[in-house]
PDB file of N, CA and C in Angstrom:
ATOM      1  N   UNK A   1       0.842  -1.184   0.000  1.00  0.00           N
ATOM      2  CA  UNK A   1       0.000   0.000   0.000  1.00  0.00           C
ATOM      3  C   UNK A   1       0.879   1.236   0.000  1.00  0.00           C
ATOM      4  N   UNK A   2      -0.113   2.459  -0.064  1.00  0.00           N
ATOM      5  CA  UNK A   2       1.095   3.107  -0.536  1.00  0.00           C
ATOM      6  C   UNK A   2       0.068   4.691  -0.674  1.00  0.00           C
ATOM      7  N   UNK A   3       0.923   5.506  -0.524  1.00  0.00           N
ATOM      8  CA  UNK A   3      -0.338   7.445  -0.501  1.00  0.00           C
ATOM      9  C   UNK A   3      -0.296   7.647  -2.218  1.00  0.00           C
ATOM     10  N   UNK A   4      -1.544   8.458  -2.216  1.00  0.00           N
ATOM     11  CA  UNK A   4      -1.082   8.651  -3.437  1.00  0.00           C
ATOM     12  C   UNK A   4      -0.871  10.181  -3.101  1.00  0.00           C
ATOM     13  N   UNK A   5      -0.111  10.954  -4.494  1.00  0.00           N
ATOM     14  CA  UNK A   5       0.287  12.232  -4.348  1.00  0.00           C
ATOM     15  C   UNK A   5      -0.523  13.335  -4.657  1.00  0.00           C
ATOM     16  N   UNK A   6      -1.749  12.989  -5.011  1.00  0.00           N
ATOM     17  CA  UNK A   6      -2.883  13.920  -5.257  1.00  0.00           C
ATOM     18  C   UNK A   6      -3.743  14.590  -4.100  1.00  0.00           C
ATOM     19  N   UNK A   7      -4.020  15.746  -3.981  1.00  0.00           N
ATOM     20  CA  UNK A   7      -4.627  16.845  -2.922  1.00  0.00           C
ATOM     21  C   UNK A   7      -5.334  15.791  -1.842  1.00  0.00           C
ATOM     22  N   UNK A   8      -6.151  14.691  -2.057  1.00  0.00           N
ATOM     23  CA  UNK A   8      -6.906  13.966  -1.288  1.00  0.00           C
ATOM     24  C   UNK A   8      -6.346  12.942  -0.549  1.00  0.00           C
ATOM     25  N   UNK A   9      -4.490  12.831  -1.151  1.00  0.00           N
ATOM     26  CA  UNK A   9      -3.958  11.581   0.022  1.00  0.00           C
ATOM     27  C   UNK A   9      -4.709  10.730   0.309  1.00  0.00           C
ATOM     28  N   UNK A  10      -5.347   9.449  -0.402  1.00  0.00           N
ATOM     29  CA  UNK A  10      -5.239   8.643  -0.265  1.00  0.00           C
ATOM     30  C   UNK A  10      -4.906   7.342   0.188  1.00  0.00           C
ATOM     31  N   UNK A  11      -4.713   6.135   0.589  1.00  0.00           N
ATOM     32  CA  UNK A  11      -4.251   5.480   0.853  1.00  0.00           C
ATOM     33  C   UNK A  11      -4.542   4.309  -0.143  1.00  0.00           C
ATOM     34  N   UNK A  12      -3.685   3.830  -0.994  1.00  0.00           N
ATOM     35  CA  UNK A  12      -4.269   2.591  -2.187  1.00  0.00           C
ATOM     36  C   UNK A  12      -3.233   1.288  -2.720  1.00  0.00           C
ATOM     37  N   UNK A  13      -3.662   0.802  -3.290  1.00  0.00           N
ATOM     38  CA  UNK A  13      -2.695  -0.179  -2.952  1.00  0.00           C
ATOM     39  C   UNK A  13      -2.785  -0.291  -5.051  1.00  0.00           C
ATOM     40  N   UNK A  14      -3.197   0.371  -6.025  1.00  0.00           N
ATOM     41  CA  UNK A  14      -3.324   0.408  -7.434  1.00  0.00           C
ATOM     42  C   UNK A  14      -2.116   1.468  -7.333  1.00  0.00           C
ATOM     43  N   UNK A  15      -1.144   1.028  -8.512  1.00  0.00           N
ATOM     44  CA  UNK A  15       0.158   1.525  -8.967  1.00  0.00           C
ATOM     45  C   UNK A  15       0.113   1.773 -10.451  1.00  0.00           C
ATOM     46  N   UNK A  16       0.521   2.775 -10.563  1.00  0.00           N
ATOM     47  CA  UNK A  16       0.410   3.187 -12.274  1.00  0.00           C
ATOM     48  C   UNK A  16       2.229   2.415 -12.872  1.00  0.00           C
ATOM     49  N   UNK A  17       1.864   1.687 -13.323  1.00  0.00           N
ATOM     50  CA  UNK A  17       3.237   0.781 -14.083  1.00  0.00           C
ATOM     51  C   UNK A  17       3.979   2.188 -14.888  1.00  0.00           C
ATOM     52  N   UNK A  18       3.885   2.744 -15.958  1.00  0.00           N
ATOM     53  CA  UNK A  18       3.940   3.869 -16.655  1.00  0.00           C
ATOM     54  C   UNK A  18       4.712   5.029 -15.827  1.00  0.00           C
ATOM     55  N   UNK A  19       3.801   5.426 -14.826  1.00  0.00           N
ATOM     56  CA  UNK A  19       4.352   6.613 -14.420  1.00  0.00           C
ATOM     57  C   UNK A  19       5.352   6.004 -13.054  1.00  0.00           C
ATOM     58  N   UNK A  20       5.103   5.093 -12.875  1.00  0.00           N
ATOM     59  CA  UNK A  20       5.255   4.783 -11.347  1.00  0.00           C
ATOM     60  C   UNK A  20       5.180   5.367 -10.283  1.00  0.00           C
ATOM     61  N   UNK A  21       3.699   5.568  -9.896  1.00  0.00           N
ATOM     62  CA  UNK A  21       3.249   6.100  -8.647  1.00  0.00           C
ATOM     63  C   UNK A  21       1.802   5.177  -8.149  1.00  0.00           C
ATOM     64  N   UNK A  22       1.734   5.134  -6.849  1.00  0.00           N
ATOM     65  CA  UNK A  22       0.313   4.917  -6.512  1.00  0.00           C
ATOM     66  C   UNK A  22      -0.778   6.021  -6.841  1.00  0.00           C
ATOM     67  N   UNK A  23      -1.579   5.700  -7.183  1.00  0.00           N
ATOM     68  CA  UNK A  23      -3.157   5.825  -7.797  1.00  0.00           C
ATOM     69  C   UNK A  23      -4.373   5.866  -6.731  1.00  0.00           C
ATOM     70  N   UNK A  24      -5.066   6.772  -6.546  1.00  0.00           N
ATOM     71  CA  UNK A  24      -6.407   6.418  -5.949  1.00  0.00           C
ATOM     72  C   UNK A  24      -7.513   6.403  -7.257  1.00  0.00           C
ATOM     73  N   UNK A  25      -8.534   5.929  -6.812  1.00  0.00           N
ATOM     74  CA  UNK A  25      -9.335   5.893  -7.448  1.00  0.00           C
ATOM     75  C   UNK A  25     -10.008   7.056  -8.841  1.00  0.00           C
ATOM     76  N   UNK A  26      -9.601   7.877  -8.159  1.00  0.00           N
ATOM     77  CA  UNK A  26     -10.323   9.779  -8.649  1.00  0.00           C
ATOM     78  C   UNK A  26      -9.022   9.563  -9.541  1.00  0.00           C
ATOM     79  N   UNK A  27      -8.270   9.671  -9.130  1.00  0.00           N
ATOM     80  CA  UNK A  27      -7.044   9.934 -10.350  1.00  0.00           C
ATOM     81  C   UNK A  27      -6.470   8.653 -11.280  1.00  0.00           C
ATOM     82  N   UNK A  28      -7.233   7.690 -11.134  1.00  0.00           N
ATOM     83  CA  UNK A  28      -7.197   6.554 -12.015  1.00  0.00           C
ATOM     84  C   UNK A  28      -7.949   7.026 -12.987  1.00  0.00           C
ATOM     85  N   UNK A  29      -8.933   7.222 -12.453  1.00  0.00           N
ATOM     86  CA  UNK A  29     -10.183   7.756 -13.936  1.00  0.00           C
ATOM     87  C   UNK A  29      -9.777   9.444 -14.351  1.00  0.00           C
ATOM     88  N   UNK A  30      -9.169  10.649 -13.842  1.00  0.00           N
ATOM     89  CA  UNK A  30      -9.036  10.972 -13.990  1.00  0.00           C
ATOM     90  C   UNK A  30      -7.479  11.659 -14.658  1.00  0.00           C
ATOM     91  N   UNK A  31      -6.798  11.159 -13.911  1.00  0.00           N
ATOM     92  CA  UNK A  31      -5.295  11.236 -15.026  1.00  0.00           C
ATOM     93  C   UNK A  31      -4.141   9.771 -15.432  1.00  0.00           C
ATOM     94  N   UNK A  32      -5.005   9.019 -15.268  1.00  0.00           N
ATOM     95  CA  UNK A  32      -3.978   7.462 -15.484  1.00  0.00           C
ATOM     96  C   UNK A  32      -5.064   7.001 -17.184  1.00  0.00           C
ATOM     97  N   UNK A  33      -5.804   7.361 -17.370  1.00  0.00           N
ATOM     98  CA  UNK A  33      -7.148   6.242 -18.140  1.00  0.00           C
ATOM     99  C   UNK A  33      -6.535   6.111 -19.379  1.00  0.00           C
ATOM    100  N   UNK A  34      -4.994   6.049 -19.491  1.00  0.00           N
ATOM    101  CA  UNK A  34      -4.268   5.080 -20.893  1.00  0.00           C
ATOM    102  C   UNK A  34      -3.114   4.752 -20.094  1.00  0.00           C
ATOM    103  N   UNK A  35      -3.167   4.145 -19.034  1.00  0.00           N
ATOM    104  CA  UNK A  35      -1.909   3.738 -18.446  1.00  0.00           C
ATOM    105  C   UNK A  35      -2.938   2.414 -17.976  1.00  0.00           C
ATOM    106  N   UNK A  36      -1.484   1.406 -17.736  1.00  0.00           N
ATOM    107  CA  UNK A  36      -1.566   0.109 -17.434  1.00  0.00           C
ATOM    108  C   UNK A  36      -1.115   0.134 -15.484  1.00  0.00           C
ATOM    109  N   UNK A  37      -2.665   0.103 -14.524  1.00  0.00           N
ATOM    110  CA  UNK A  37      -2.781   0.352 -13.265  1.00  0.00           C
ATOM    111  C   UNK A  37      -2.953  -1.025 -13.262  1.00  0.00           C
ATOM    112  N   UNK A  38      -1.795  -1.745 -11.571  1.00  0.00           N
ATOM    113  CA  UNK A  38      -2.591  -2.631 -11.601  1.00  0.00           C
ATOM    114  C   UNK A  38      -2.041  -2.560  -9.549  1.00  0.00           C
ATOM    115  N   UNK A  39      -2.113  -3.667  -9.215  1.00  0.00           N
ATOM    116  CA  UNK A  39      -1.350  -3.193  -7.575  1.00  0.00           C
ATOM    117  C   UNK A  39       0.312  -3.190  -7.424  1.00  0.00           C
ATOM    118  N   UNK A  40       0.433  -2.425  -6.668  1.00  0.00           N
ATOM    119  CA  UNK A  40       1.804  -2.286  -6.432  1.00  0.00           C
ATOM    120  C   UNK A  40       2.866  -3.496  -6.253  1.00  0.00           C
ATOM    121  N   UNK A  41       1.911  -4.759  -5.674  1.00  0.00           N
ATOM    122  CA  UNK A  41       2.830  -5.732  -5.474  1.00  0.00           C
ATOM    123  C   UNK A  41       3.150  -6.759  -6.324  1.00  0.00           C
ATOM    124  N   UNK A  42       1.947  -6.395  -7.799  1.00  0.00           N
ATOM    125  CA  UNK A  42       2.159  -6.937  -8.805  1.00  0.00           C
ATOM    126  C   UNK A  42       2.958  -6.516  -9.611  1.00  0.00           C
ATOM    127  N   UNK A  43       3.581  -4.928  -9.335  1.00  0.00           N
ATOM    128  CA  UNK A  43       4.378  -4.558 -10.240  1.00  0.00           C
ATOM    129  C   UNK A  43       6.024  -4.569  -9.280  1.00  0.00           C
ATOM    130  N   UNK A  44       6.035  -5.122  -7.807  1.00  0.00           N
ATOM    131  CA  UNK A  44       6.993  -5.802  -7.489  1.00  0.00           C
ATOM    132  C   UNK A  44       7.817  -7.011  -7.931  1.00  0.00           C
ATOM    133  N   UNK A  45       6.452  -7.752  -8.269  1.00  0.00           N
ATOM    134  CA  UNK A  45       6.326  -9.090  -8.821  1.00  0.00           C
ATOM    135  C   UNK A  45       7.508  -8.887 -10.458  1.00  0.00           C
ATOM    136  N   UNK A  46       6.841  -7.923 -10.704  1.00  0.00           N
ATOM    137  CA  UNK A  46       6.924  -8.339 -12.559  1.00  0.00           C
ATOM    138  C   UNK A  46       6.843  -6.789 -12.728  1.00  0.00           C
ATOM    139  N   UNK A  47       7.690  -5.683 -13.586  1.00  0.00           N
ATOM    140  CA  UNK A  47       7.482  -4.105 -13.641  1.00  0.00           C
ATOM    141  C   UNK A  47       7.573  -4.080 -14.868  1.00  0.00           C
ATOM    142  N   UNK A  48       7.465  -5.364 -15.754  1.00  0.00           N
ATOM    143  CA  UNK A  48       7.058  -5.316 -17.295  1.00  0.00           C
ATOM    144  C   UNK A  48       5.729  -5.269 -17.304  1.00  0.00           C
ATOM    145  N   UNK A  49       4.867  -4.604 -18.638  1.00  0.00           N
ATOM    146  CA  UNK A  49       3.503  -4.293 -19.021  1.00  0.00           C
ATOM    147  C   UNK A  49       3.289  -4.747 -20.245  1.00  0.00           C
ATOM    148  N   UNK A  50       2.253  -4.810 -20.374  1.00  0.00           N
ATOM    149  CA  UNK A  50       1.515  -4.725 -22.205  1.00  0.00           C
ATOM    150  C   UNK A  50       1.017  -3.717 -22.137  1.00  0.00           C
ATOM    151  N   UNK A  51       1.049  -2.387 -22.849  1.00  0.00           N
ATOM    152  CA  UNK A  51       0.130  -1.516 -22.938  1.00  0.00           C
ATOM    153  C   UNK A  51      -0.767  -1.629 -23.381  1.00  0.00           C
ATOM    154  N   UNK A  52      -0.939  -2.925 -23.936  1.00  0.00           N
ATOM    155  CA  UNK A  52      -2.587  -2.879 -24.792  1.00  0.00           C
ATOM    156  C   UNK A  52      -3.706  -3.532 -24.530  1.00  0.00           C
ATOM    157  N   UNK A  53      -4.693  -3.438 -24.771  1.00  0.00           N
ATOM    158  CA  UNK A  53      -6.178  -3.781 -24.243  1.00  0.00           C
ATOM    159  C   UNK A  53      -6.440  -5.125 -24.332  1.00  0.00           C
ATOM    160  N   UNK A  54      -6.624  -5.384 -22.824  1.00  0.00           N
ATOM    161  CA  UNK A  54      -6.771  -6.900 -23.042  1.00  0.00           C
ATOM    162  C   UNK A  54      -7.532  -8.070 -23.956  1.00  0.00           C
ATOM    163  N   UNK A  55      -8.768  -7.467 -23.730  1.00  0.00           N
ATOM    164  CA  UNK A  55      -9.534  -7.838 -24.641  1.00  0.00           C
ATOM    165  C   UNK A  55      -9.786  -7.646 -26.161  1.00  0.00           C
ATOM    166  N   UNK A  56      -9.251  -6.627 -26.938  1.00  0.00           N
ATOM    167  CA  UNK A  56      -8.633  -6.426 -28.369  1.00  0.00           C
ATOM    168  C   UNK A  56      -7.502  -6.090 -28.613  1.00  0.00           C
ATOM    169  N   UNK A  57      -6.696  -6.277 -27.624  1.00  0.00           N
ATOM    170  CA  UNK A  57      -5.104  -5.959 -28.469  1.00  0.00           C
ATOM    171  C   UNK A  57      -4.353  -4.803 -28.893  1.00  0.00           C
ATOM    172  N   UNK A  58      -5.783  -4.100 -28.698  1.00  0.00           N
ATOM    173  CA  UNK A  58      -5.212  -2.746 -29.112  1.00  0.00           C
ATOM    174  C   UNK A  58      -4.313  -1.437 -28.152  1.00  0.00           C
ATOM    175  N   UNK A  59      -3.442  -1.109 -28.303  1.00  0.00           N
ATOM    176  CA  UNK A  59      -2.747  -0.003 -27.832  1.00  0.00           C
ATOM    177  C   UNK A  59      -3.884   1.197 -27.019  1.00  0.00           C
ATOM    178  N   UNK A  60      -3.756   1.138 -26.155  1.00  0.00           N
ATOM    179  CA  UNK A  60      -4.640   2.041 -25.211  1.00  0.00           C
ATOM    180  C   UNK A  60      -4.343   3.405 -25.325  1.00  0.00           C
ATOM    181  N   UNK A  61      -2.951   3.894 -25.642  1.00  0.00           N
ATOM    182  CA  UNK A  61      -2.816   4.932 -26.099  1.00  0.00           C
ATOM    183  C   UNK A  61      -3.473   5.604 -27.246  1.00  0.00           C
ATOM    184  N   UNK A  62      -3.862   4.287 -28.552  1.00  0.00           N
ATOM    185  CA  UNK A  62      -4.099   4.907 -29.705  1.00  0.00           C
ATOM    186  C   UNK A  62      -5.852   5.560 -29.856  1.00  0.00           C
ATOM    187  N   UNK A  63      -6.313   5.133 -28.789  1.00  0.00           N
ATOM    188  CA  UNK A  63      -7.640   5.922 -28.926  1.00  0.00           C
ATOM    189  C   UNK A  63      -8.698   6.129 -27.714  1.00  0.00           C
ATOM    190  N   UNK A  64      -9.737   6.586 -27.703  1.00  0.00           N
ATOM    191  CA  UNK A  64     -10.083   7.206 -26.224  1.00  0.00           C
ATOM    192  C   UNK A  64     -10.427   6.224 -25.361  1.00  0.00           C
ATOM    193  N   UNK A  65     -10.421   6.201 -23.884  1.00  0.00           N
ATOM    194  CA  UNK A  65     -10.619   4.815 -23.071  1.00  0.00           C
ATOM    195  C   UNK A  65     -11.293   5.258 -22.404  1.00  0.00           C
ATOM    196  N   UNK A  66     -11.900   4.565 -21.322  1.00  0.00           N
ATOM    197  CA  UNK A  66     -13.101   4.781 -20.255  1.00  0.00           C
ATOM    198  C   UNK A  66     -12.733   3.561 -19.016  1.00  0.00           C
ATOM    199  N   UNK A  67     -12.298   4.310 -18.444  1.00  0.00           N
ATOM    200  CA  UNK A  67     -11.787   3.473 -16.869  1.00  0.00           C
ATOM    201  C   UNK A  67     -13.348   3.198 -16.265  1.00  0.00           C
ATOM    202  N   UNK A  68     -13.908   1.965 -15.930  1.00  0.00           N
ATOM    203  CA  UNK A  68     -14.797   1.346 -15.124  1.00  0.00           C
ATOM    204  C   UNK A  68     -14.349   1.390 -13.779  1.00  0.00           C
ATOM    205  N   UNK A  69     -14.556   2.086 -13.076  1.00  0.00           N
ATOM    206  CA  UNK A  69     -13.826   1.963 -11.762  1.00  0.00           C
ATOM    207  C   UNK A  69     -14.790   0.515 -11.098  1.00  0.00           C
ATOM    208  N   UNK A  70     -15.822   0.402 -11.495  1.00  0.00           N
ATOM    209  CA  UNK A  70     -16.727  -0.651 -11.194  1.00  0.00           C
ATOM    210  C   UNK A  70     -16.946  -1.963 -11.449  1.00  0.00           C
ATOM    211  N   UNK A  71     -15.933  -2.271 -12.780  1.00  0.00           N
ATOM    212  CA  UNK A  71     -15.790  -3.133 -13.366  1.00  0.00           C
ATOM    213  C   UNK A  71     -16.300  -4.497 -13.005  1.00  0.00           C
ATOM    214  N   UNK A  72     -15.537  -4.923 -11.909  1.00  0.00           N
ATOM    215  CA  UNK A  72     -15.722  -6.180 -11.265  1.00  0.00           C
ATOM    216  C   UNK A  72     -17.288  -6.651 -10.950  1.00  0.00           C
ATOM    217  N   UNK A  73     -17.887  -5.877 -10.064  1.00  0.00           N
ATOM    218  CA  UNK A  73     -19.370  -5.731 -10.139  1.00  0.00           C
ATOM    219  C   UNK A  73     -19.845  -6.033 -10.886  1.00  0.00           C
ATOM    220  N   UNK A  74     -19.587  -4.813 -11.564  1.00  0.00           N
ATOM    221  CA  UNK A  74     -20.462  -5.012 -12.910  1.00  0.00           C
ATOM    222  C   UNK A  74     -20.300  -6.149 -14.236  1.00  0.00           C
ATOM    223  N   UNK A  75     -18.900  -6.533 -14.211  1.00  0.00           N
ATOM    224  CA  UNK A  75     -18.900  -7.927 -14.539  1.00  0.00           C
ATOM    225  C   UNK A  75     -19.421  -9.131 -14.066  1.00  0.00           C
ATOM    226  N   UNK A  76     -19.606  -9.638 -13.067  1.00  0.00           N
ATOM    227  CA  UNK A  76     -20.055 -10.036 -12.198  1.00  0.00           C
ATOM    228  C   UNK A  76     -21.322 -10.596 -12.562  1.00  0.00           C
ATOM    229  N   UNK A  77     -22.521  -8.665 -12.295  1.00  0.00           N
ATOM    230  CA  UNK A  77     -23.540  -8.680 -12.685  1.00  0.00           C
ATOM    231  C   UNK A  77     -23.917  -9.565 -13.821  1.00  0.00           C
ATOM    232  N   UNK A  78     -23.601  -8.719 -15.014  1.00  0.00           N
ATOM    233  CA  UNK A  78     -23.863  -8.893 -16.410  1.00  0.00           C
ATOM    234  C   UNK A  78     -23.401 -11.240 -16.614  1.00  0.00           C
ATOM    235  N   UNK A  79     -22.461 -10.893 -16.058  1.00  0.00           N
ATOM    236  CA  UNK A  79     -22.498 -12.461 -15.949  1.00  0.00           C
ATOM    237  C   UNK A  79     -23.647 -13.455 -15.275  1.00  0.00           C
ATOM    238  N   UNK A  80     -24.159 -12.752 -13.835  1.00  0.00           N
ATOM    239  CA  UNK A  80     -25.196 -13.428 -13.459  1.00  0.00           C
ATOM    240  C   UNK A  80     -26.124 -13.694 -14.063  1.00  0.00           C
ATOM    241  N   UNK A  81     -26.391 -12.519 -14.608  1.00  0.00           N
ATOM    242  CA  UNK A  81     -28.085 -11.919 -15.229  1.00  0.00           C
ATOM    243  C   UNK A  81     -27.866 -13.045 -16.946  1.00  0.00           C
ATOM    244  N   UNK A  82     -26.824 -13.143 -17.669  1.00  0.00           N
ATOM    245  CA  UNK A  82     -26.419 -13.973 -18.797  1.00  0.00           C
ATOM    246  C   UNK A  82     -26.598 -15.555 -18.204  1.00  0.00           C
ATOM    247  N   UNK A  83     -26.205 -15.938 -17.183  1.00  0.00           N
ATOM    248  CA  UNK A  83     -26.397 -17.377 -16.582  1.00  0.00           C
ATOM    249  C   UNK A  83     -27.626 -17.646 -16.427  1.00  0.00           C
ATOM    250  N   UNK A  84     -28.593 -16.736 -15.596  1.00  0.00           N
ATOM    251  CA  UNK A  84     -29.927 -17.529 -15.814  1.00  0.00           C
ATOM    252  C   UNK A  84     -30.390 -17.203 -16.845  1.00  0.00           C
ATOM    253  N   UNK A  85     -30.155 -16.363 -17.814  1.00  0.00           N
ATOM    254  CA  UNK A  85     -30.953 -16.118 -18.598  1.00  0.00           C
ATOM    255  C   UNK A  85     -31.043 -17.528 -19.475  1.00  0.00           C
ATOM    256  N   UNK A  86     -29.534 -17.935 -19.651  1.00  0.00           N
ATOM    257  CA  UNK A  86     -29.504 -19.174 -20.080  1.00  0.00           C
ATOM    258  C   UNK A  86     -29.773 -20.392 -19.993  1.00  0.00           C
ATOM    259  N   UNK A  87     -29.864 -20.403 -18.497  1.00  0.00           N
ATOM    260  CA  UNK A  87     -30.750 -21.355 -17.749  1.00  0.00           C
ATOM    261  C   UNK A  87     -32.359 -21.553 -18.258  1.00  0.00           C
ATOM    262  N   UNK A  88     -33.036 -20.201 -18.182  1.00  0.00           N
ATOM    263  CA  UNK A  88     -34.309 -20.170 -18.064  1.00  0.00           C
ATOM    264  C   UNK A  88     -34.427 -20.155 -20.065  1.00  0.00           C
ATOM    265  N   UNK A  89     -33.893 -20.337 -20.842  1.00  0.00           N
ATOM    266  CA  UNK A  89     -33.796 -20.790 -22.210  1.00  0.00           C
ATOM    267  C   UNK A  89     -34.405 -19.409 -23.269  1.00  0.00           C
ATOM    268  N   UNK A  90     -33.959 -18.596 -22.291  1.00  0.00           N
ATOM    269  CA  UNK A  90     -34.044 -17.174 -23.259  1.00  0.00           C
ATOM    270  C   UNK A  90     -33.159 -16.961 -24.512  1.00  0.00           C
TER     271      UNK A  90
END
């Protein structure tokens, strides 16, 4: 874990690989959203990146992105709500 350096001091444990600093939330979506954030102890682990989008490959730099700060949830969700749907033979 680790502060981040933005007016609100923070406390977070998401590390911007790129810039190398800790991240709170507000400044993930607001000044990281083409950088490769992931936790600090993963970039202990390993401080190599892919810059590009997991799911198409594409370079995150090369065009506009949208940080989900919610992601997980909402993956989650959308997965539940797809399981029964499939269940119930929609």
């Amino acid at each position: 874990m680790g502060l981040c350096k933005c007016p609100k001091r923070k406390v977070t444990n998401l590390f911007c690989f790129e810039h190398r600093v800790n991240v709170c939330e507000h400044c993930l979506v607001a000044n990281h959203a083409k950088c490769i954030v992931q936790s600090y102890l993963q970039w202990l682990q390993d401080s190599d990146y892919n810059p590009n989008c997991r799911l198409c490959n594409i370079p995150l730099a090369s065009r506009e992105t949208t940080r989900l700060v919610c992601y997980g949830e909402a993956l989650a969700s959308r997965g539940d709500q797809a399981s029964l749907r499939g269940q119930l033979g929609d």
